[in-house]
Protein backbone atom coordinates (compact mmCIF):
# COMPACT_ATOMS: atom_id res chain seq x y z
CA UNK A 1 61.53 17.81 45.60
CA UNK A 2 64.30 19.73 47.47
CA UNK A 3 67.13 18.14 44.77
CA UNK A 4 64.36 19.30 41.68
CA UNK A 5 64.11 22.84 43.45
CA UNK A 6 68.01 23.40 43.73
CA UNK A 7 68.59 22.37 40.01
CA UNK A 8 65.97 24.70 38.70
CA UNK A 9 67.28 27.83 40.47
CA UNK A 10 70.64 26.55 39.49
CA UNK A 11 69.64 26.68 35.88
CA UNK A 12 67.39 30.02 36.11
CA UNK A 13 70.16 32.36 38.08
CA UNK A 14 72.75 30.71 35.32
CA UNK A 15 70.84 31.33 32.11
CA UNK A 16 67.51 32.92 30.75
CA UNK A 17 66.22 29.31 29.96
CA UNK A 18 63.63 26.91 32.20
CA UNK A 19 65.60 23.18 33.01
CA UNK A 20 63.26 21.59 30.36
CA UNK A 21 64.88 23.93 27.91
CA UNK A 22 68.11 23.20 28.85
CA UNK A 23 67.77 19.58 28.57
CA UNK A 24 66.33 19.75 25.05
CA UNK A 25 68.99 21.90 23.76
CA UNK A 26 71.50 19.24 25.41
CA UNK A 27 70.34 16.48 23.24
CA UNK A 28 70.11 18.54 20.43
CA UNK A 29 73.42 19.76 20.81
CA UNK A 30 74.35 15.59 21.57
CA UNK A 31 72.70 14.63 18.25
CA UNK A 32 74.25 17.25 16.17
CA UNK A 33 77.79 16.45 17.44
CA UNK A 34 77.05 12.59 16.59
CA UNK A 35 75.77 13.53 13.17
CA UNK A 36 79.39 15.87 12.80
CA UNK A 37 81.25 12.91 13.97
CA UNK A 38 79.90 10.27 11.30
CA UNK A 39 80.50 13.29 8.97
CA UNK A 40 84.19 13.78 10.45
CA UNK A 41 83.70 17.45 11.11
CA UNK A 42 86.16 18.16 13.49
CA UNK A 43 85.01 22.04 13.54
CA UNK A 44 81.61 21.11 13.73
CA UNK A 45 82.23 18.84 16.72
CA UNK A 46 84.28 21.05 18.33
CA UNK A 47 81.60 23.96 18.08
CA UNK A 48 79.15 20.66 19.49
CA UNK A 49 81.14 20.19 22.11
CA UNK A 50 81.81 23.68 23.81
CA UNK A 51 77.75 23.78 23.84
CA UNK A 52 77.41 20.26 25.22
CA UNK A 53 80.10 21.33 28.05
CA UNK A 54 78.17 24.38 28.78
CA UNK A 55 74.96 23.24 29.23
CA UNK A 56 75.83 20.48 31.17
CA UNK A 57 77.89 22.78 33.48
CA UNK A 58 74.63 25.41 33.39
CA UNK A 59 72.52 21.83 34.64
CA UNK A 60 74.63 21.28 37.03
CA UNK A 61 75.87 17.40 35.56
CA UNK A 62 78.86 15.96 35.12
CA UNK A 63 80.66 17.71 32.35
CA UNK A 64 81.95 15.69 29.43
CA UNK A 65 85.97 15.46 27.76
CA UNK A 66 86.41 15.31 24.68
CA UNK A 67 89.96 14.50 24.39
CA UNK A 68 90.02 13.91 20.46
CA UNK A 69 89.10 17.24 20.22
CA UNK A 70 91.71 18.54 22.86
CA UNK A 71 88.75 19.50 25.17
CA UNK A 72 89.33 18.18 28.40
């Protein structure tokens, strides 16, 4: 409960969003950048990508590279 607690304050003091929120919008933002890669968007997966690494960074997870995309 402790490790539940710490990410939730984590994600409150960062943003104005609950954790649950967070996670949605991370597979949203995961989904679109999938879609923009079948599409071969670069811009689109690029702008999909700075949101992915901020929200994972706001959750407190591992943060993702997307070298392709010079975004390390």
């Amino acid at each position: 409960m402790t490790a539940i607690m710490s990410v939730r304050e984590t994600v409150v003091s960062k943003s104005n969003f609950t954790p649950g929120q967070s996670w949605g919008a991370l597979r949203k933002a995961w989904k679109g950048y999938r879609i923009a890669k079948v599409q071969g968007d670069n811009a689109k997966m690029s702008e999909y990508a700075t949101k992915i690494r901020k929200l994972q960074g706001e959750l407190g997870i591992s943060v993702a590279s997307f070298p392709h995309l010079g975004i390390n």
